[in-house]
Protein backbone atom coordinates (compact mmCIF):
# COMPACT_ATOMS: atom_id res chain seq x y z
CA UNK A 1 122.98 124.13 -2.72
CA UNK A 2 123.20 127.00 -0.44
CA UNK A 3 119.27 127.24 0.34
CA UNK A 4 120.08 122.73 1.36
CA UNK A 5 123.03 124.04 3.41
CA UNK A 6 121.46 126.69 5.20
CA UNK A 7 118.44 124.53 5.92
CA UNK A 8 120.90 121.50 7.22
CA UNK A 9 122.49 124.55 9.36
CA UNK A 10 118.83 125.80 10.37
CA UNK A 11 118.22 122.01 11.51
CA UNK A 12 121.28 121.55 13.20
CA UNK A 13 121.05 124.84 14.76
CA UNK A 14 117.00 124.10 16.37
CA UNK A 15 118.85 120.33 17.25
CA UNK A 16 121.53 121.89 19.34
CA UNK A 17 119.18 124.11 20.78
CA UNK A 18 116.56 121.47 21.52
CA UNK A 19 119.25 118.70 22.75
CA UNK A 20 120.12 122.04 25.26
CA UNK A 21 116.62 123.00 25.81
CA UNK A 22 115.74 118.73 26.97
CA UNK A 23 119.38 119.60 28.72
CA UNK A 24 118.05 122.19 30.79
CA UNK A 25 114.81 120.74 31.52
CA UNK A 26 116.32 117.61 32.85
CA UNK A 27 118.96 119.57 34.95
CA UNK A 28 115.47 121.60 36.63
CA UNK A 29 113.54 118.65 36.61
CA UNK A 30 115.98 115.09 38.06
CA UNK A 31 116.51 117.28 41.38
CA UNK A 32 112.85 118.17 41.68
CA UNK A 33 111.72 114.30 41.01
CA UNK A 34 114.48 113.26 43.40
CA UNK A 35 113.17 115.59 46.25
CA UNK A 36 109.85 114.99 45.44
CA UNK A 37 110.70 110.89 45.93
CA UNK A 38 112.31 111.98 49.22
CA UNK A 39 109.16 113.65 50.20
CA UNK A 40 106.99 111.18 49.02
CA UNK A 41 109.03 108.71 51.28
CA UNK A 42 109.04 110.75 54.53
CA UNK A 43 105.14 111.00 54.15
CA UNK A 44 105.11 107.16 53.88
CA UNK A 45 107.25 106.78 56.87
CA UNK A 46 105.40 109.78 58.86
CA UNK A 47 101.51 107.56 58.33
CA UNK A 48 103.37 104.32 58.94
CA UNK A 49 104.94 106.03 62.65
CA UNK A 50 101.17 107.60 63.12
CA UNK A 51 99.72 104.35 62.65
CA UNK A 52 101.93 102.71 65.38
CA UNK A 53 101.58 105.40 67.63
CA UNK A 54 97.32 105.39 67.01
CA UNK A 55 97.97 101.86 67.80
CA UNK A 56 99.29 102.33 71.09
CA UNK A 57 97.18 104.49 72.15
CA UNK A 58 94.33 102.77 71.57
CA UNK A 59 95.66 99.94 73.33
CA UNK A 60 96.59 102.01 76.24
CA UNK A 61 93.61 101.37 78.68
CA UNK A 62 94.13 97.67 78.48
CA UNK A 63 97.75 98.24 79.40
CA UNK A 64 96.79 100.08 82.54
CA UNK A 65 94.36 97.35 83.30
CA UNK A 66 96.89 94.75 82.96
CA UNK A 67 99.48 96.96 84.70
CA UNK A 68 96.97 97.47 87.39
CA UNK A 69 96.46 93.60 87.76
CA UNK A 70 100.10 92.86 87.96
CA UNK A 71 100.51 94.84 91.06
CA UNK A 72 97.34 93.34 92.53
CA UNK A 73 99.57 90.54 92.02
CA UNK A 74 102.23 91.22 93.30
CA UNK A 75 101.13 92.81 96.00
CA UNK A 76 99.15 89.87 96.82
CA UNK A 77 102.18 87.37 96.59
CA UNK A 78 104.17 90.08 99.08
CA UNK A 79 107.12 90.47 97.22
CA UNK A 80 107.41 93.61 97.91
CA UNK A 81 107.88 95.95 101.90
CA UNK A 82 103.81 96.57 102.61
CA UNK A 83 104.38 99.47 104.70
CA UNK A 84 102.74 103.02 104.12
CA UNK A 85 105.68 105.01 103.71
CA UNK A 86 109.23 104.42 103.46
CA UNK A 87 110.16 104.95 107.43
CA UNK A 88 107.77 101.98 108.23
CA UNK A 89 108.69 100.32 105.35
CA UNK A 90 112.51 100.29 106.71
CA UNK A 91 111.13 99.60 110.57
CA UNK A 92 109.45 96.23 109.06
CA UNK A 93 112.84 95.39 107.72
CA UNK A 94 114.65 95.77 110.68
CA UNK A 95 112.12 94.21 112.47
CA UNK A 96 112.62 91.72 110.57
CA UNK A 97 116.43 91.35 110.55
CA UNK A 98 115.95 91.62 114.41
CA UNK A 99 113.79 88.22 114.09
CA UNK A 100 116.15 86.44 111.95
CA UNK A 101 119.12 87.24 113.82
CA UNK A 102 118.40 86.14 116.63
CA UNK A 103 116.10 83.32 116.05
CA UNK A 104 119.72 82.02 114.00
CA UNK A 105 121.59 82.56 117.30
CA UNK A 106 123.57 85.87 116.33
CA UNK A 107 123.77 89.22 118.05
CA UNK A 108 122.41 91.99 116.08
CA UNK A 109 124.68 95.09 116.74
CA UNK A 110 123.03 97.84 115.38
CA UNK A 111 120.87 98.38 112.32
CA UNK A 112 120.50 102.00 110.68
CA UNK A 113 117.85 103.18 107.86
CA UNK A 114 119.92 104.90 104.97
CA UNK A 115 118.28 107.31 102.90
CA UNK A 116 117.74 105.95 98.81
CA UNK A 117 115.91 108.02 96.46
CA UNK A 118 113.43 105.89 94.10
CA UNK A 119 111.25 107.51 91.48
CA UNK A 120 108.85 105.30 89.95
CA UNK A 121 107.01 102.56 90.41
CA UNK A 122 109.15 100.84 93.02
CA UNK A 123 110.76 102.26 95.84
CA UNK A 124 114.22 100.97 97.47
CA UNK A 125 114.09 100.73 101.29
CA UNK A 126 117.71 99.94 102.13
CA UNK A 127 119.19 99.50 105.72
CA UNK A 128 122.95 98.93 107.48
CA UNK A 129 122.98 95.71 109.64
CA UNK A 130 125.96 95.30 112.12
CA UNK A 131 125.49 91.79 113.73
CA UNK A 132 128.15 89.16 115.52
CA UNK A 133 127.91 85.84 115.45
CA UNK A 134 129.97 82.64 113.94
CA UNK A 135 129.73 80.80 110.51
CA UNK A 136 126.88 78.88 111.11
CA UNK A 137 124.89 82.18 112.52
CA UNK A 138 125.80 84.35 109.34
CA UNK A 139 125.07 81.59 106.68
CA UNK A 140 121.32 81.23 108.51
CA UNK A 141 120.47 84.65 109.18
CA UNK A 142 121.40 85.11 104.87
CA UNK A 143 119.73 82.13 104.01
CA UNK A 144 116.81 83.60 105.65
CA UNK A 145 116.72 86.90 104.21
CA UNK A 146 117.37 86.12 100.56
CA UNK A 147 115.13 83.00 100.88
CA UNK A 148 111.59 84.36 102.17
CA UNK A 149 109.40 87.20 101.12
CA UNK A 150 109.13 90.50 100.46
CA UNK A 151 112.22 89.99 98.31
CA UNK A 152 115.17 91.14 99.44
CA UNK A 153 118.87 91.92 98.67
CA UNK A 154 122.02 91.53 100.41
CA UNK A 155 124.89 94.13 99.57
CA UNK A 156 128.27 95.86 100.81
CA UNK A 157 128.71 92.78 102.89
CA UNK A 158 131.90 93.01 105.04
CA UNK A 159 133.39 90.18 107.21
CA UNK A 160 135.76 90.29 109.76
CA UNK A 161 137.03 87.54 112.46
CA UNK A 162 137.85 88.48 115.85
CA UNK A 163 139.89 85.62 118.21
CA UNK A 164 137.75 85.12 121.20
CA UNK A 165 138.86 83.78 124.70
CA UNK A 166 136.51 82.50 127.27
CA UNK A 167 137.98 81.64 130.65
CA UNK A 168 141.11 81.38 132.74
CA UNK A 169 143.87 79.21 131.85
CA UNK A 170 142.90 75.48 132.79
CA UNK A 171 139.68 76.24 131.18
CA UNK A 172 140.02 78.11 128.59
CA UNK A 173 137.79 77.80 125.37
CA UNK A 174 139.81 79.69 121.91
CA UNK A 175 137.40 80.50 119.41
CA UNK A 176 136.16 82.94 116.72
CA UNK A 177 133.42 85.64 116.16
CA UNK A 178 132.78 87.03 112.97
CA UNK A 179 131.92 90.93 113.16
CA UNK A 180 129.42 91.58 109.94
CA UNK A 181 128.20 94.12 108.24
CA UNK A 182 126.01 94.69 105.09
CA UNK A 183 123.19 96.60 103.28
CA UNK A 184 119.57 95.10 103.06
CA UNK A 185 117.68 96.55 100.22
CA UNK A 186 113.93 96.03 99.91
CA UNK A 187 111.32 97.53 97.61
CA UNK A 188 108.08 98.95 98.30
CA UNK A 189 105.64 99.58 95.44
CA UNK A 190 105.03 103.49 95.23
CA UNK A 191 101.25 104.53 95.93
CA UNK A 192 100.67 101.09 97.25
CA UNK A 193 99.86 102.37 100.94
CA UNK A 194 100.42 99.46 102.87
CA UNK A 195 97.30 97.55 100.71
């Protein structure tokens, strides 16, 4: 009975040690398979992001092409100052407040180019108009702006009434001006050089 004993203890013995043995393998092994799953995932992800990117930049010429045609386009349609730099750009818009104004029967005051800084592929033009004029003036002369090309907008608008008299007392005439201010801001397509 002792050589059955001592082999059941032998067997036991090489059990435990192989139970600890698979133990110690799985403890080196799990967070080796785990990292190597995490691996194997950021290579998929890495060739799926390459892909995209290849894909884009293959299509990259026929974005500038259709890029390019767009501002044909819109340079075409004028929605945008056609001046070549930004100083003419802001004397067309003046210019062209000048017309308004006075075609709508206001007095322009005083118009002023303020410096904007634009990098890309627009370019903001903005300028200060100071005009007079009544209700009927103001509502043409913004009508007009906002309602023909090169696009335009109106900003920092400020109204203020003055009284007015006209005349000595049997003929007097009591009535209103409206003293107005605001920004115009226009855009004017970088590179485009007045084509």
């Amino acid at each position: 009975m002792n050589i059955q004993g001592e082999k059941q203890r032998c067997a036991l013995i090489l059990g435990g040690l192989g139970l600890l043995l698979i133990l110690a393998l799985a403890l080196v092994i799990y967070p080796w398979w785990t990292r190597m799953q995490f691996y194997d995932k950021a290579v998929d992800q890495a060739a799926d992001h390459i892909q995209r990117y290849q894909r884009l930049l293959d299509s990259a010429p026929e974005q500038r092409k259709r890029l390019k045609n767009l501002r044909q386009q819109l340079t075409k349609r004028k929605y945008f100052v056609s001046a070549a730099n930004p100083e003419l750009a802001a004397a067309e818009l003046q210019k062209r407040v000048k017309a308004i104004v006075t075609e709508a029967k206001g007095k322009l005051v005083s118009t002023q180019k303020v410096d904007s800084q634009g990098d890309g592929p627009t370019r903001e033009i903005k300028i200060k108009v100071r005009m007079k004029g009544d209700v009927d003036a103001l509502s043409r002369v913004l009508h007009a702006l906002e309602g023909q090309l090169p696009v335009v907008n109106i900003d920092n608008v400020s109204i203020r009434s003055r009284r007015t008299v006209k005349g000595r007392r049997r003929n007097r005439v009591e009535g209103y001006e409206l003293d107005v201010s605001f920004e115009l801001v226009g855009y004017m397509l970088a590179g485009s050089g007045g084509k």
